[in-house]
C-alpha atoms as a PDB file:
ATOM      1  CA  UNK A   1       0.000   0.000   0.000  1.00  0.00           C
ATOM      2  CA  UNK A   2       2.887   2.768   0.770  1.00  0.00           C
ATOM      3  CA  UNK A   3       4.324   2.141  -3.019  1.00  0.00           C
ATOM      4  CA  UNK A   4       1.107   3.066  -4.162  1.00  0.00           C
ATOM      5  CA  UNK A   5       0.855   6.322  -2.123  1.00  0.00           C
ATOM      6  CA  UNK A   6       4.577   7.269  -3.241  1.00  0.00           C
ATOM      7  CA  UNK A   7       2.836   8.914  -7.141  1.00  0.00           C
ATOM      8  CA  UNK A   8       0.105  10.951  -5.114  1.00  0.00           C
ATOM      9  CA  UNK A   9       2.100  12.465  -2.630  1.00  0.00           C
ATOM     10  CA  UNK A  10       4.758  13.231  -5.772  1.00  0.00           C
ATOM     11  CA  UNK A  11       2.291  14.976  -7.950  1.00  0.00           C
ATOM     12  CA  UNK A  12       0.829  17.035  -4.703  1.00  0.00           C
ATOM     13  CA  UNK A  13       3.868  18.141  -3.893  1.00  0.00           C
ATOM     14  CA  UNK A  14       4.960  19.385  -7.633  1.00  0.00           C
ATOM     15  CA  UNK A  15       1.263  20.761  -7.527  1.00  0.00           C
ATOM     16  CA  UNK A  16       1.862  22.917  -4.382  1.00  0.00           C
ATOM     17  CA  UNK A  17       5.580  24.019  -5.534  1.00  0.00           C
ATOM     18  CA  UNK A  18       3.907  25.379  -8.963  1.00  0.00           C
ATOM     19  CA  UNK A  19       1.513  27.154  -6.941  1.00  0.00           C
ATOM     20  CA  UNK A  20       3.686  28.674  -4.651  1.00  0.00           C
ATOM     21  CA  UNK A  21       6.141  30.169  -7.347  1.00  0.00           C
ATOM     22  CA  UNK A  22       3.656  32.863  -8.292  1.00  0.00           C
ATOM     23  CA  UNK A  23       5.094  35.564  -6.641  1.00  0.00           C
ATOM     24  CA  UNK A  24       1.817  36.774  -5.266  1.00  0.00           C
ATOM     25  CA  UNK A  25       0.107  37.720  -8.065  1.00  0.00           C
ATOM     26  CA  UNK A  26      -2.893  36.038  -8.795  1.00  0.00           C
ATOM     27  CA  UNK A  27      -4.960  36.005 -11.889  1.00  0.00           C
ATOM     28  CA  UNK A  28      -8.278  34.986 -12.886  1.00  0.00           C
ATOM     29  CA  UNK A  29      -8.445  33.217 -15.830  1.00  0.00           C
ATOM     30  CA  UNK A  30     -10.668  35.249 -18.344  1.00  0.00           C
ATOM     31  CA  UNK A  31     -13.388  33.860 -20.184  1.00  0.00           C
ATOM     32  CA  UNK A  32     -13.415  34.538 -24.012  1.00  0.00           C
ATOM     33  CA  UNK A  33     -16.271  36.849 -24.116  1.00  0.00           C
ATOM     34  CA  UNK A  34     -14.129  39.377 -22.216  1.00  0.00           C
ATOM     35  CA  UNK A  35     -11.384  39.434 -24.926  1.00  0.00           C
ATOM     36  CA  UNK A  36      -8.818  41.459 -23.569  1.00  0.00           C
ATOM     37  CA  UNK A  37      -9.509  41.828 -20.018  1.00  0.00           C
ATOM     38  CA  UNK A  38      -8.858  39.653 -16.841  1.00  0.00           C
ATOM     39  CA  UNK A  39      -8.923  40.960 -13.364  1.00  0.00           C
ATOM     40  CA  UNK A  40      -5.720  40.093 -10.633  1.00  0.00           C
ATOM     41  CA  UNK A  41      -4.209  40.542  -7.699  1.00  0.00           C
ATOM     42  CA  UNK A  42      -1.516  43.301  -6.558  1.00  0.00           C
ATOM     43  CA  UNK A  43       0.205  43.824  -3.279  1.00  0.00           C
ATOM     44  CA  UNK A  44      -0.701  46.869  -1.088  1.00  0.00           C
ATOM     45  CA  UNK A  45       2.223  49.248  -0.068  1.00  0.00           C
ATOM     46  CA  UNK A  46       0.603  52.054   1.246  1.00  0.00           C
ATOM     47  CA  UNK A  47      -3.014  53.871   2.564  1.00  0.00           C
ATOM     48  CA  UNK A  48      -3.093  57.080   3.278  1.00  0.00           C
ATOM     49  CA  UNK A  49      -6.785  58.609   4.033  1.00  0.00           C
ATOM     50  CA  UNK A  50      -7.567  61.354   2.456  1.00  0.00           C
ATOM     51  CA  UNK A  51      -9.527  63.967   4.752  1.00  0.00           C
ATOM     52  CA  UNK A  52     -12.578  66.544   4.148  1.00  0.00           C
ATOM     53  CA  UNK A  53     -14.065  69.266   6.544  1.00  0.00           C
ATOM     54  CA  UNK A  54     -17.464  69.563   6.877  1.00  0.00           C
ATOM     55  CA  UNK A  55     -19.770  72.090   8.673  1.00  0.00           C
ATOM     56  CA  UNK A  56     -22.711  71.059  10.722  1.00  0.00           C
ATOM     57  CA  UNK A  57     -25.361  73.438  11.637  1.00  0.00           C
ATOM     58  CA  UNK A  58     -27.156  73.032  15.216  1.00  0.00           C
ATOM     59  CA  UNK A  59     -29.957  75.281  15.587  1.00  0.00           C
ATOM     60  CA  UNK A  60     -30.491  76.650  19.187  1.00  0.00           C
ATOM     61  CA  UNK A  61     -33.687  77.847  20.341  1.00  0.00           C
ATOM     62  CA  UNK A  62     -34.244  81.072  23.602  1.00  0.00           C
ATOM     63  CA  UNK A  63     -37.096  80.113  25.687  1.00  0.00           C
ATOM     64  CA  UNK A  64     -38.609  82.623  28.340  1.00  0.00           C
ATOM     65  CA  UNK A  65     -41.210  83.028  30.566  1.00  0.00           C
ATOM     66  CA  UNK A  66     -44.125  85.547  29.710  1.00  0.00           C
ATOM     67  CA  UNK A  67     -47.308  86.470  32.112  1.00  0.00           C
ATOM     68  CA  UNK A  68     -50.139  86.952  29.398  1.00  0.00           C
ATOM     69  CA  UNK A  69     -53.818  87.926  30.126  1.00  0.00           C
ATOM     70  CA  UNK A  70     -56.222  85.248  29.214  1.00  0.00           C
ATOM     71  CA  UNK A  71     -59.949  86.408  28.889  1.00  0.00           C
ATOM     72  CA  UNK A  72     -62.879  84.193  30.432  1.00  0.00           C
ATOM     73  CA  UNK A  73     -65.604  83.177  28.451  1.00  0.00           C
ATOM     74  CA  UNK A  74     -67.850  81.852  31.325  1.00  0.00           C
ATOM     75  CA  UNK A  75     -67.577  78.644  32.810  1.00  0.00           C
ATOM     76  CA  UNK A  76     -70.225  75.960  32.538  1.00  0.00           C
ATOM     77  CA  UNK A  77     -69.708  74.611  35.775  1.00  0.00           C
ATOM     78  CA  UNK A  78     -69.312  78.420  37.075  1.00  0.00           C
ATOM     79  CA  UNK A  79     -72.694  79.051  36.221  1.00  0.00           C
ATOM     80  CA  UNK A  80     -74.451  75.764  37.698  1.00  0.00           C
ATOM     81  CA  UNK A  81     -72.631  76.619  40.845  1.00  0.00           C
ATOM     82  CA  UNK A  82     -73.950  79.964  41.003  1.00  0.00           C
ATOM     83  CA  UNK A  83     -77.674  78.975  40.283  1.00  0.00           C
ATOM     84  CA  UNK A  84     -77.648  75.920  42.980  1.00  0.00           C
ATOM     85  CA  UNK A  85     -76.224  78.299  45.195  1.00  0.00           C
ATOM     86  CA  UNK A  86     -78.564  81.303  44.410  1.00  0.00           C
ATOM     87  CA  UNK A  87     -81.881  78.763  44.211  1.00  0.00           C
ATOM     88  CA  UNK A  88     -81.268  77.969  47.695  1.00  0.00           C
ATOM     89  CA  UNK A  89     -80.930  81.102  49.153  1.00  0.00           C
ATOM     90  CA  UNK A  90     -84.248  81.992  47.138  1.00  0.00           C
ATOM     91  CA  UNK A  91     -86.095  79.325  48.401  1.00  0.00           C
ATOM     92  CA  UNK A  92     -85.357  80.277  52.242  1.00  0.00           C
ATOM     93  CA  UNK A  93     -86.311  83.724  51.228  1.00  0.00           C
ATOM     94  CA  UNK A  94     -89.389  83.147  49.938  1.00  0.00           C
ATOM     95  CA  UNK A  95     -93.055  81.526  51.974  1.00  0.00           C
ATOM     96  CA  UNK A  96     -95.594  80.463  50.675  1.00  0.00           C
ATOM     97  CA  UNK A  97     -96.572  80.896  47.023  1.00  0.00           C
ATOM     98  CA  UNK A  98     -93.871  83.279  46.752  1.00  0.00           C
ATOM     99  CA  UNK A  99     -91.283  80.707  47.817  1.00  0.00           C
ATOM    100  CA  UNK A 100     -91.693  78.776  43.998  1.00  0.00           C
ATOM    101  CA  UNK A 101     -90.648  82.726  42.458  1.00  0.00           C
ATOM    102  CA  UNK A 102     -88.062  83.109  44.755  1.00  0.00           C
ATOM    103  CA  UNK A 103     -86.384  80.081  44.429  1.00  0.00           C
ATOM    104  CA  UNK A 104     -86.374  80.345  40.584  1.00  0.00           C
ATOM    105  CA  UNK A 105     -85.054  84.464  40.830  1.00  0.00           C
ATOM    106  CA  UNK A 106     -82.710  82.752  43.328  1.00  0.00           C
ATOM    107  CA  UNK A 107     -81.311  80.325  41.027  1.00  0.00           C
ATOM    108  CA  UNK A 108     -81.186  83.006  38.218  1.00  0.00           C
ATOM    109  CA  UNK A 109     -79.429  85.467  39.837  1.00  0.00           C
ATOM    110  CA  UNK A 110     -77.196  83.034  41.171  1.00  0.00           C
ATOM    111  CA  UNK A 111     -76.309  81.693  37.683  1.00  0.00           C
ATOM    112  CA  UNK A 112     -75.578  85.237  36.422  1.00  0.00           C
ATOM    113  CA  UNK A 113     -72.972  85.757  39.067  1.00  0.00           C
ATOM    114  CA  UNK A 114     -71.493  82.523  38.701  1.00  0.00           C
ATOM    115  CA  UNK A 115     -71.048  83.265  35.372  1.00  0.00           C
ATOM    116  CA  UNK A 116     -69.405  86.522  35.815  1.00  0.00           C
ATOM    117  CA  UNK A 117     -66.993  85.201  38.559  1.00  0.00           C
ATOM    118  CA  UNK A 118     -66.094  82.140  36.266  1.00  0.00           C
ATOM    119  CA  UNK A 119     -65.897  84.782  33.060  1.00  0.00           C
ATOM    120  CA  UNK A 120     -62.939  86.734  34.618  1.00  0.00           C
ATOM    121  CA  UNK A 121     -60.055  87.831  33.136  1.00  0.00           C
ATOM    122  CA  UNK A 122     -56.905  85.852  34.683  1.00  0.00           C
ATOM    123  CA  UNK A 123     -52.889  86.318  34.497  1.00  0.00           C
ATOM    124  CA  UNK A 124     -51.361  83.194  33.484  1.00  0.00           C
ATOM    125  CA  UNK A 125     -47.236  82.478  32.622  1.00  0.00           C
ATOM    126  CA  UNK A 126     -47.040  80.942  29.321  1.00  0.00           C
ATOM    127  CA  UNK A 127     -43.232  79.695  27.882  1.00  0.00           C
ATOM    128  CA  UNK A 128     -42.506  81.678  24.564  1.00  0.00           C
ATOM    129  CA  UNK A 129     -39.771  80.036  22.401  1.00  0.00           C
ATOM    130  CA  UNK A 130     -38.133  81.329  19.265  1.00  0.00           C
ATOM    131  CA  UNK A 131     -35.056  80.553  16.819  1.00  0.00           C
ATOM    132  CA  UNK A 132     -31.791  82.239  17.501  1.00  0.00           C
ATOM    133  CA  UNK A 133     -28.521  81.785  15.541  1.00  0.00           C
ATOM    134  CA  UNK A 134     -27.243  78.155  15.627  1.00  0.00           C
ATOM    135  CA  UNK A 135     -24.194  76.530  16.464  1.00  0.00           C
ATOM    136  CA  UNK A 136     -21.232  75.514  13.491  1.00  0.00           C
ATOM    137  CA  UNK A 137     -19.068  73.034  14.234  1.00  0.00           C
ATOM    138  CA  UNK A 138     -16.784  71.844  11.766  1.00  0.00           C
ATOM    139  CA  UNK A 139     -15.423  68.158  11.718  1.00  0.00           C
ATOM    140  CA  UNK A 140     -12.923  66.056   9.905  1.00  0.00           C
ATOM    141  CA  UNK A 141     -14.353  63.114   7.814  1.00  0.00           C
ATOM    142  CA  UNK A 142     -12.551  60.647   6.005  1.00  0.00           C
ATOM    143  CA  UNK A 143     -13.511  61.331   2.069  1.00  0.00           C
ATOM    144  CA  UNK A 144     -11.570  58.461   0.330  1.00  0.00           C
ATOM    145  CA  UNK A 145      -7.934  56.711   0.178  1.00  0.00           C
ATOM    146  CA  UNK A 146      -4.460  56.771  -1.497  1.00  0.00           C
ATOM    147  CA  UNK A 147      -3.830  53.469  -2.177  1.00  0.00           C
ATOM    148  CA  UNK A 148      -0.487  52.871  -3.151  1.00  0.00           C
ATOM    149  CA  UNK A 149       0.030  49.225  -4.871  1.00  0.00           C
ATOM    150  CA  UNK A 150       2.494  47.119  -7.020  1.00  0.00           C
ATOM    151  CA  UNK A 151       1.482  44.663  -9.700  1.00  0.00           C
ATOM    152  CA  UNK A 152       4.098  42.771 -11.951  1.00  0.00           C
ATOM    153  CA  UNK A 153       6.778  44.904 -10.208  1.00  0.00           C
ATOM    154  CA  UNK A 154       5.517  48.387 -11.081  1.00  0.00           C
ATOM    155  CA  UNK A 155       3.828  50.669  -8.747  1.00  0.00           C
ATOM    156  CA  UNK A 156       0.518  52.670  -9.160  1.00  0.00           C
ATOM    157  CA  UNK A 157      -1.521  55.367  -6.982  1.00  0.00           C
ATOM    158  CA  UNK A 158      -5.570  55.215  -7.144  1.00  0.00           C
ATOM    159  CA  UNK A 159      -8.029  57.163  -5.005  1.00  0.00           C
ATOM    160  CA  UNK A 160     -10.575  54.858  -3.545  1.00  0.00           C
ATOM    161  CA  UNK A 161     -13.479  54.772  -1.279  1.00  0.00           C
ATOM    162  CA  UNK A 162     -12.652  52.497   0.997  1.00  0.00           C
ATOM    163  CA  UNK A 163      -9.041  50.891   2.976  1.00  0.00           C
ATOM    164  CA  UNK A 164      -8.161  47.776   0.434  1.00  0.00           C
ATOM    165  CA  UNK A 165      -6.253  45.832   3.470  1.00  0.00           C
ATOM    166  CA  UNK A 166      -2.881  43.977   2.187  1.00  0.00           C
ATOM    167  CA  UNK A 167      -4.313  43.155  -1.534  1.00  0.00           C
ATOM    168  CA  UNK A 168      -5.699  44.900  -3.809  1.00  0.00           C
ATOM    169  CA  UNK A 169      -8.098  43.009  -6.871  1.00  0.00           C
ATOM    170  CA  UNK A 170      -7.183  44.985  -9.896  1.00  0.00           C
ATOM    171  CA  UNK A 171      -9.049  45.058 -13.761  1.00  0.00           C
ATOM    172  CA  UNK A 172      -6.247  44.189 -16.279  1.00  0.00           C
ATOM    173  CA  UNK A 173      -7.035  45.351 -19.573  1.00  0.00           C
ATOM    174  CA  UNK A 174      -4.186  44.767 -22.799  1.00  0.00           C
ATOM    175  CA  UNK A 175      -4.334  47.134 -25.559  1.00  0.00           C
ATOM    176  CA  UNK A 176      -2.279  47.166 -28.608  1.00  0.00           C
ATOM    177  CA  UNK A 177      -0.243  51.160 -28.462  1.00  0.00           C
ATOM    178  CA  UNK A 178      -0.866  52.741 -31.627  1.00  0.00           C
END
């Protein structure tokens, strides 16, 4: 059985030695309809971000305390009060026949004062707000990358929009000069 192992551990090993002696480029293989074109592999040397400013705007708003007069329109419940109130002071006004009139003037009078009282005008702090000049802060963002990379021993600069790492996958595309 180990003679028989002896060819497959040979032609892995050539296999991985092949492999290895690529140098660290690595291409894919490109498929006819492309023509010209294959994409690879090239080593990283060097990032260096590239940096924008920006402004940001942060609105800021004063807020104060005001008194302001708020006029009374006459309460509902203002003017039941007063007519319970005045109908029962009518009624121990009034005897007899006259009681019935007196309880109902009573309870009419009553409502119109209840009304008044509940129809005053009242001072009452309300919170004004309103937009003053804002805030500008200015920040540092990161707008892109110089990515400096070697492929088949020569070295290029691109800008890019984000950090490639160690490799960089490149677009290959052969020409003829004219």
């Amino acid at each position: 059985m180990r003679k028989s192992m002896l060819p497959v551990l040979l032609v892995s090993l050539l296999t991985t030695t092949a492999f290895a002696q690529d140098g660290g480029y690595y291409r894919d293989t490109p498929p006819p309809e492309r023509g010209n074109v294959h994409y690879a592999w090239a080593d990283v040397l060097r990032v260096d971000p590239v940096y924008d400013m920006v402004q940001n705007s942060y609105p800021q708003q004063r807020c104060y305390q005001r008194q302001v007069v708020e006029q009374g329109g006459g309460s509902t419940a203002g003017t039941l009060l007063g007519a319970v109130i005045g109908g029962a002071l009518g009624h121990q006004v009034g005897q007899g026949r006259g009681n019935t009139a007196a309880t109902i003037g009573g309870a009419v009078v009553g409502g119109l004062v209840g009304n008044n009282a509940s129809s005053g005008n009242r001072v009452v702090d309300q919170t004004q707000c309103e937009q003053v000049g804002g805030r500008v802060s200015e920040q540092r963002r990161i707008a892109g990358y110089n990515v400096e990379y070697r492929y088949h021993g020569d070295v290029y600069v691109s800008r890019l929009n984000y950090d490639p790492g160690d490799r960089l996958r490149i677009r290959v595309s052969i020409n003829p000069a004219e």
